[in-house]
N, C-alpha and C. Protein backbone atom coordinates (compact mmCIF):
# COMPACT_ATOMS: atom_id res chain seq x y z
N UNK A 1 -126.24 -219.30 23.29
CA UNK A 1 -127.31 -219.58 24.21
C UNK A 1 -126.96 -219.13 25.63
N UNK A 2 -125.51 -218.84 26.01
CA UNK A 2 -125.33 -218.55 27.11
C UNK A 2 -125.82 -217.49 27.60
N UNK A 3 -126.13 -216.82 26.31
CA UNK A 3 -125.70 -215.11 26.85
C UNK A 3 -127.27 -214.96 26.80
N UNK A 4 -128.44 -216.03 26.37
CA UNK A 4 -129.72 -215.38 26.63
C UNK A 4 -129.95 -216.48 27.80
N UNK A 5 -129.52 -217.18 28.14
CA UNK A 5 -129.78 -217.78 29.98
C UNK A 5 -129.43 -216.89 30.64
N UNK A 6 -128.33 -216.15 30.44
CA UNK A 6 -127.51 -215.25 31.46
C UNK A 6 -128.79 -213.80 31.49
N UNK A 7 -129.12 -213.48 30.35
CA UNK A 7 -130.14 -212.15 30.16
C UNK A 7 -131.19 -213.02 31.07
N UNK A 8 -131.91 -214.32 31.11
CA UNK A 8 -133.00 -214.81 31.62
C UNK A 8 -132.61 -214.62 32.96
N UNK A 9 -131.53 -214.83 33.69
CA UNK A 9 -131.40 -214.95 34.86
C UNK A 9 -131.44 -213.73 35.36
N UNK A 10 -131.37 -212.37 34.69
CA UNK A 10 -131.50 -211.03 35.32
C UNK A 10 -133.00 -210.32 35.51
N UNK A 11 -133.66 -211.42 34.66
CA UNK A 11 -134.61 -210.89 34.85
C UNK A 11 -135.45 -211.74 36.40
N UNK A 12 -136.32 -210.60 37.00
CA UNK A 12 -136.80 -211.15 38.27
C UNK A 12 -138.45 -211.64 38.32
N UNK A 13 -138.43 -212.42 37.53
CA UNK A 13 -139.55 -213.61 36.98
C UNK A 13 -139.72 -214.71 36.78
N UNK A 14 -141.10 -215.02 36.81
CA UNK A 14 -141.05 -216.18 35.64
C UNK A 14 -140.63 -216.45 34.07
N UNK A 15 -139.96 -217.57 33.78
CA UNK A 15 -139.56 -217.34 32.40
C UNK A 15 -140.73 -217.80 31.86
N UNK A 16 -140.82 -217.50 30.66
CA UNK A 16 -142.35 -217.78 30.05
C UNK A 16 -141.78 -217.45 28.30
N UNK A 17 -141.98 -217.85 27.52
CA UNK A 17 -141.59 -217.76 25.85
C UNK A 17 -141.89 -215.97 25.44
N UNK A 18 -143.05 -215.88 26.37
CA UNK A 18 -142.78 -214.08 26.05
C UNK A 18 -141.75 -213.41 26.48
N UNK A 19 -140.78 -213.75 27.73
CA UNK A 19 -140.03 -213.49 28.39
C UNK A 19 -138.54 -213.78 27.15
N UNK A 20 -138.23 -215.21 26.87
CA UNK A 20 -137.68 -215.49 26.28
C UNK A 20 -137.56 -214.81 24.73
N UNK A 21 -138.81 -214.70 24.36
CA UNK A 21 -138.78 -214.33 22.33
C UNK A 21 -138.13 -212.41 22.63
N UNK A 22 -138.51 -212.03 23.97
CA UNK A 22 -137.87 -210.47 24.67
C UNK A 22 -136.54 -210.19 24.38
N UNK A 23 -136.03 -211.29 25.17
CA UNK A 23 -134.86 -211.33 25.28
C UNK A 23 -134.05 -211.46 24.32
N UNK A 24 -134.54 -212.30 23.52
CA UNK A 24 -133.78 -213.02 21.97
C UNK A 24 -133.70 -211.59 21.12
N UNK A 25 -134.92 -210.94 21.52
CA UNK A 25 -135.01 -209.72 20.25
C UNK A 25 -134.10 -208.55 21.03
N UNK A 26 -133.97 -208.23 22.64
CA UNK A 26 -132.85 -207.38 23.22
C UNK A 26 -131.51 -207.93 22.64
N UNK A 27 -131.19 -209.17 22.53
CA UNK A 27 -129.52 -209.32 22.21
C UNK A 27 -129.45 -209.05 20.93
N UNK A 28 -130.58 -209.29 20.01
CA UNK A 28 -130.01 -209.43 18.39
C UNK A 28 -130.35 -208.13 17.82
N UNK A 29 -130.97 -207.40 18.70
CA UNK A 29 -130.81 -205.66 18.52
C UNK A 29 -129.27 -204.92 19.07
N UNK A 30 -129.05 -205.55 20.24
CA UNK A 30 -127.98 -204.83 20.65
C UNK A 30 -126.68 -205.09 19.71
N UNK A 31 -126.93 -206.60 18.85
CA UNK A 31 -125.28 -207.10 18.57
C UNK A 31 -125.61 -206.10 17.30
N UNK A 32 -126.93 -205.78 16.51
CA UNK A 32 -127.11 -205.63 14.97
C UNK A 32 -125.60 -204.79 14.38
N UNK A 33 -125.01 -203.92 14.72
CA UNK A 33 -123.80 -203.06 14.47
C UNK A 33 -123.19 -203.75 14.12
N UNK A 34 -122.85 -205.07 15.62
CA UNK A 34 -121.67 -205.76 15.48
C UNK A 34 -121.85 -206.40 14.09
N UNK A 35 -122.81 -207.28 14.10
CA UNK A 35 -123.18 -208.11 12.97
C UNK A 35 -122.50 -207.47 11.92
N UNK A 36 -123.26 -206.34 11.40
CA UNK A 36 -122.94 -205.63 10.47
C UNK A 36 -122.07 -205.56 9.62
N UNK A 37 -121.16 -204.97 10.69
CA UNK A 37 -119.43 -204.92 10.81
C UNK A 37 -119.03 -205.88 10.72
N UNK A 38 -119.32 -207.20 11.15
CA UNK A 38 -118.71 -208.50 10.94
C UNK A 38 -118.80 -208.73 9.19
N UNK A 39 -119.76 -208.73 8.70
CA UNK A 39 -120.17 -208.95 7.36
C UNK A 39 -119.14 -208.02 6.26
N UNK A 40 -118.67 -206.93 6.84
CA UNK A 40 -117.91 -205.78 5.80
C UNK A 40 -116.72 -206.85 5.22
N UNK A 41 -115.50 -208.02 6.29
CA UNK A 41 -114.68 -208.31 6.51
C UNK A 41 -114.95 -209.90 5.20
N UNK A 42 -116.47 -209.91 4.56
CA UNK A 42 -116.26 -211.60 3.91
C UNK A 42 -116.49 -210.29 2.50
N UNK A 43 -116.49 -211.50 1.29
CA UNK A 43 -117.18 -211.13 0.01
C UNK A 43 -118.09 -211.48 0.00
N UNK A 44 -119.17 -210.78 -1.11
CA UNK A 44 -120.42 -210.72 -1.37
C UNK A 44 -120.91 -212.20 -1.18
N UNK A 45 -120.23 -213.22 -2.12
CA UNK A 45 -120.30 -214.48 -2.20
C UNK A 45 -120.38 -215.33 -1.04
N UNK A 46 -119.65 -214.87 0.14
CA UNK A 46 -119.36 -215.24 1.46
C UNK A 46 -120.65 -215.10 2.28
N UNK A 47 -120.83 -214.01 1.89
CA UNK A 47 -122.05 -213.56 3.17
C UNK A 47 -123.46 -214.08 2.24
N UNK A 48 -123.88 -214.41 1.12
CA UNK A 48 -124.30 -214.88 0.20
C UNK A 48 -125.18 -215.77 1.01
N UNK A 49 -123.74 -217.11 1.12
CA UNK A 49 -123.75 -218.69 1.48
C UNK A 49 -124.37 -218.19 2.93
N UNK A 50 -123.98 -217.79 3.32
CA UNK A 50 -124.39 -217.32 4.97
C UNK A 50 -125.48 -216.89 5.06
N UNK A 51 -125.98 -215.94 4.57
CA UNK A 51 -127.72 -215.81 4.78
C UNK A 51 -128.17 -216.83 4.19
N UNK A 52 -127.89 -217.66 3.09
CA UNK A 52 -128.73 -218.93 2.46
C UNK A 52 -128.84 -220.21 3.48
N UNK A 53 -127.44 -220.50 4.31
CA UNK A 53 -127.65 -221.57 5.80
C UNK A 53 -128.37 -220.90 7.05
N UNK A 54 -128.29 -220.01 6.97
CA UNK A 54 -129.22 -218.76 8.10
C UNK A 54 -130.88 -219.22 7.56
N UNK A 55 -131.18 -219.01 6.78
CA UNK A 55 -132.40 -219.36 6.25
C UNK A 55 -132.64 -220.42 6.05
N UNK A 56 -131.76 -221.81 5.88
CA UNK A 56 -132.17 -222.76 5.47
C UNK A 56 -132.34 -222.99 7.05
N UNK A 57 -131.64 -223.05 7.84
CA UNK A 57 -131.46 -223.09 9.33
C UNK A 57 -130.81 -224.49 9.69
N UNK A 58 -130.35 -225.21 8.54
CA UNK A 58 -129.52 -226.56 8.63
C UNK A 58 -129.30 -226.91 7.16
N UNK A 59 -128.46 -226.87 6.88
CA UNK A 59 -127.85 -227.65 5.26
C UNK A 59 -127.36 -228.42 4.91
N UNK A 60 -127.46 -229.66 4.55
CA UNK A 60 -127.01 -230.79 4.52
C UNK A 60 -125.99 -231.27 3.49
N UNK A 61 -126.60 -230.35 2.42
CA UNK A 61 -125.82 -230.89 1.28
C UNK A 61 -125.48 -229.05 0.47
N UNK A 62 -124.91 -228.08 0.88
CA UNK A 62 -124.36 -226.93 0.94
C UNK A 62 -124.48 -226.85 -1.19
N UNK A 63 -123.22 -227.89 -1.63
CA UNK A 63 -122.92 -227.61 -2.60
C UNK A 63 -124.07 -228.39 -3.93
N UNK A 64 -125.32 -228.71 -3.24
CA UNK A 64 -125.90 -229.46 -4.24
C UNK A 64 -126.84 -228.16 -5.35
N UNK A 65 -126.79 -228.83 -6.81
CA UNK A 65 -127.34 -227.67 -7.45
C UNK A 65 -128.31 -227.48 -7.15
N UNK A 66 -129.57 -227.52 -6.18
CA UNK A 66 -130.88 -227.50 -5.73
C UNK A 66 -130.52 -226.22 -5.07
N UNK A 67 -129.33 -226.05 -4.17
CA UNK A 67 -129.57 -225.59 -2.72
C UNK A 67 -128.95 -224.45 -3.41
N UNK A 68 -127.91 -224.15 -4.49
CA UNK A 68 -127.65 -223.23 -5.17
C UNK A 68 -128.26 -222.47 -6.27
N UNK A 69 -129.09 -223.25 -6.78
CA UNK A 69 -129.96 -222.35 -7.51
C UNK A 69 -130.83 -221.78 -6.45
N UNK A 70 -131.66 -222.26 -5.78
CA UNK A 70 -133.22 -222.02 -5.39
C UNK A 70 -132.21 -220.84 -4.33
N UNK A 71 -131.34 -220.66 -4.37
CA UNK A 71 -130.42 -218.92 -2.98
C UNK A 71 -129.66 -218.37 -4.31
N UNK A 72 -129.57 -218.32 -5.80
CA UNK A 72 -128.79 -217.78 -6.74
C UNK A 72 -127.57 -217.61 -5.99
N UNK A 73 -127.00 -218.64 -5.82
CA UNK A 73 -125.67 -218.76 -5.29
C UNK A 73 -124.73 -218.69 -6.69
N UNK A 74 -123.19 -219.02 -6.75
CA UNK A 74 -123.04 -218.56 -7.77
C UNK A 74 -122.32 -220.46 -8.15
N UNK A 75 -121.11 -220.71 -8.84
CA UNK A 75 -120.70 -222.11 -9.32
C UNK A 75 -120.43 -222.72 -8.04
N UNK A 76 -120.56 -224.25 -7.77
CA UNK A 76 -120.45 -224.94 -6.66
C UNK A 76 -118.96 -224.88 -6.17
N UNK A 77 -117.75 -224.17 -7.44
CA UNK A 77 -116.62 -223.98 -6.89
C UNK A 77 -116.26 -222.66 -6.12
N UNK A 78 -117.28 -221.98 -6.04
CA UNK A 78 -117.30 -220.73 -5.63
C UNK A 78 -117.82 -220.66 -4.06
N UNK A 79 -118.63 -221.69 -4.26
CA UNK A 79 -119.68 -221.68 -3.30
C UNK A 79 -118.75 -222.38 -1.94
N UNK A 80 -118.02 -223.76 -2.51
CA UNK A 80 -116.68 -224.37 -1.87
C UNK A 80 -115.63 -223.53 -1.22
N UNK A 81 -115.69 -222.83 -1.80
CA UNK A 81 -114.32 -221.98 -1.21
C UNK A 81 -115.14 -220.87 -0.07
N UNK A 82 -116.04 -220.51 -0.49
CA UNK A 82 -117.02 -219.73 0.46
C UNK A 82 -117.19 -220.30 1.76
N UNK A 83 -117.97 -221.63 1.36
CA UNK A 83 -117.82 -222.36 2.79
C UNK A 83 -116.51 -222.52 3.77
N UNK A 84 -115.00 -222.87 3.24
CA UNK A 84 -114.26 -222.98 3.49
C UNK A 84 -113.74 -222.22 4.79
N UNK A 85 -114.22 -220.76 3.88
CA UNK A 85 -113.96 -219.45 4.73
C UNK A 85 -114.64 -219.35 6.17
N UNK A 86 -116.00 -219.68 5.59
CA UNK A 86 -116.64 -219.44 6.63
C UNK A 86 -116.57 -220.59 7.82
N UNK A 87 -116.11 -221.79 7.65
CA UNK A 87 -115.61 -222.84 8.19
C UNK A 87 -114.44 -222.73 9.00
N UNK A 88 -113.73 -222.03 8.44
CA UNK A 88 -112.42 -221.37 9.27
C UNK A 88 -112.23 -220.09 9.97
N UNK A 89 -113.20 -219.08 9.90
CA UNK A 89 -113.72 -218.31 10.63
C UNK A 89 -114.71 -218.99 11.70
N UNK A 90 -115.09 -220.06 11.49
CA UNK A 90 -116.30 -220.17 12.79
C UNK A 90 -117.33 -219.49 12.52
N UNK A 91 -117.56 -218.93 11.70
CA UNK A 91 -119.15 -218.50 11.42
C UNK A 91 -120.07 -219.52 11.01
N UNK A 92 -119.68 -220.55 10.47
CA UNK A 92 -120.58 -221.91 10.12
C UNK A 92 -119.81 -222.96 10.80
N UNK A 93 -120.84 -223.96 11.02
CA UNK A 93 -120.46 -224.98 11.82
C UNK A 93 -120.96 -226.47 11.23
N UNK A 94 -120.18 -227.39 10.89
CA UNK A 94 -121.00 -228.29 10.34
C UNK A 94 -121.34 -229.42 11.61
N UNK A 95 -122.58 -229.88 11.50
CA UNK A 95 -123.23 -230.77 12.74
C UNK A 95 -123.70 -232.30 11.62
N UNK A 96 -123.73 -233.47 12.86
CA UNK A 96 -123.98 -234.47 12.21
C UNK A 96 -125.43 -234.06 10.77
N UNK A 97 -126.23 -233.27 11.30
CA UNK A 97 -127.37 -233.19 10.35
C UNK A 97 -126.90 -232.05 8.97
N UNK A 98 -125.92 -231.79 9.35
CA UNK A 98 -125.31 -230.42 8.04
C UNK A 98 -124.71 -229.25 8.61
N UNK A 99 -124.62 -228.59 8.12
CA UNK A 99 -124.24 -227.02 8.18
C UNK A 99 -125.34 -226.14 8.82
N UNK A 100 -124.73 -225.00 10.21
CA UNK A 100 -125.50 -224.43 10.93
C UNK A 100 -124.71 -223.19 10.98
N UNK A 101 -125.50 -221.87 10.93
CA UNK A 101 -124.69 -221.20 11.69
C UNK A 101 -124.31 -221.52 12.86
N UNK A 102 -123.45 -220.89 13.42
CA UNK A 102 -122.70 -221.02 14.92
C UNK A 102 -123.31 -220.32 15.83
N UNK A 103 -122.98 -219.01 15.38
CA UNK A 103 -124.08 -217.94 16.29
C UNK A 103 -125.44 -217.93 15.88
N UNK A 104 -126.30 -218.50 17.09
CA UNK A 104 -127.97 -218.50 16.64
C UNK A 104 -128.14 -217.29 16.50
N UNK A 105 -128.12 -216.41 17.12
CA UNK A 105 -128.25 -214.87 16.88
C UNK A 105 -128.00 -214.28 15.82
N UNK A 106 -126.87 -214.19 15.51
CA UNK A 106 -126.40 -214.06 13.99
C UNK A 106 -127.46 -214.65 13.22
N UNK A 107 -127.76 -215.75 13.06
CA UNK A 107 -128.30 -216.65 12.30
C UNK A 107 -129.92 -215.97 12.27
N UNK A 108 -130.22 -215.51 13.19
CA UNK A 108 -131.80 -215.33 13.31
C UNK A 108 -131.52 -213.50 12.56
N UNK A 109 -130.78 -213.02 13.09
CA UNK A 109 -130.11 -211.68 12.15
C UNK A 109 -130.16 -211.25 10.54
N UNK A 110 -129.65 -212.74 10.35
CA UNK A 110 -129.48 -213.07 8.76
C UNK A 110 -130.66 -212.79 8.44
N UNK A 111 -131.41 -214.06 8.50
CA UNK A 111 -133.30 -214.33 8.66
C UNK A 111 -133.71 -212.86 8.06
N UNK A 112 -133.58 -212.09 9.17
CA UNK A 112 -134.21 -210.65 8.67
C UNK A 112 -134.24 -209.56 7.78
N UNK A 113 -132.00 -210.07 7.44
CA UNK A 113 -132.10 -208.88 7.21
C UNK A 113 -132.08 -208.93 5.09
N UNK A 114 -132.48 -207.71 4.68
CA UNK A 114 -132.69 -207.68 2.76
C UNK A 114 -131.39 -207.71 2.46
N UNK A 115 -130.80 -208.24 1.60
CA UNK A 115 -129.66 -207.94 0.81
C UNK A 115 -129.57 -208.13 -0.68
């Protein structure tokens, strides 16, 4: 969030949600490469779980068979160790309400992209 206050503050306006939804779509165009490239570094399974909390946009219960079938995730022990990763990378974050991505950007990235 810093880095789209910091883009808001360069701009010489009023902020207004058109201003803002601008901005959101300038950073998550500029990082898309990075993203990318970030994703080469997990397994399929990894980045899997990650677009499925990207989309859910909060997960509460990660390993329940609901939340793994309805994303064809693969066994809940698979799915465990996935999280793990991504738990220790900092790409997911768990919050009192569940599991979030970390980077909203990323997260809104996911959202978009086919895999």
């Amino acid at each position: 969030m810093q880095c789209l206050l910091n883009r808001l503050y360069g701009y010489d306006r009023d902020v207004d949600m058109k201003l803002v939804a601008y901005a959101t779509e300038q950073i998550i165009s500029e990082y898309s490469y990075t993203y990318a490239d970030q994703l080469k570094a997990y397994t399929s399974g990894q980045v899997r779980l990650l677009k499925a909390i990207a989309k859910e946009g909060c997960v509460k219960e990660v390993l329940s068979g609901d939340f793994i079938s309805a994303h064809k995730l693969r066994a809940a022990s698979s799915v465990s160790a996935a999280l793990k990763k991504l738990l220790e990378n900092e790409l997911v974050y768990q919050t009192p309400g569940g599991y979030i991505v970390y980077d909203r950007f990323l997260g809104e990235w996911l959202r978009r992209q086919v895999f």
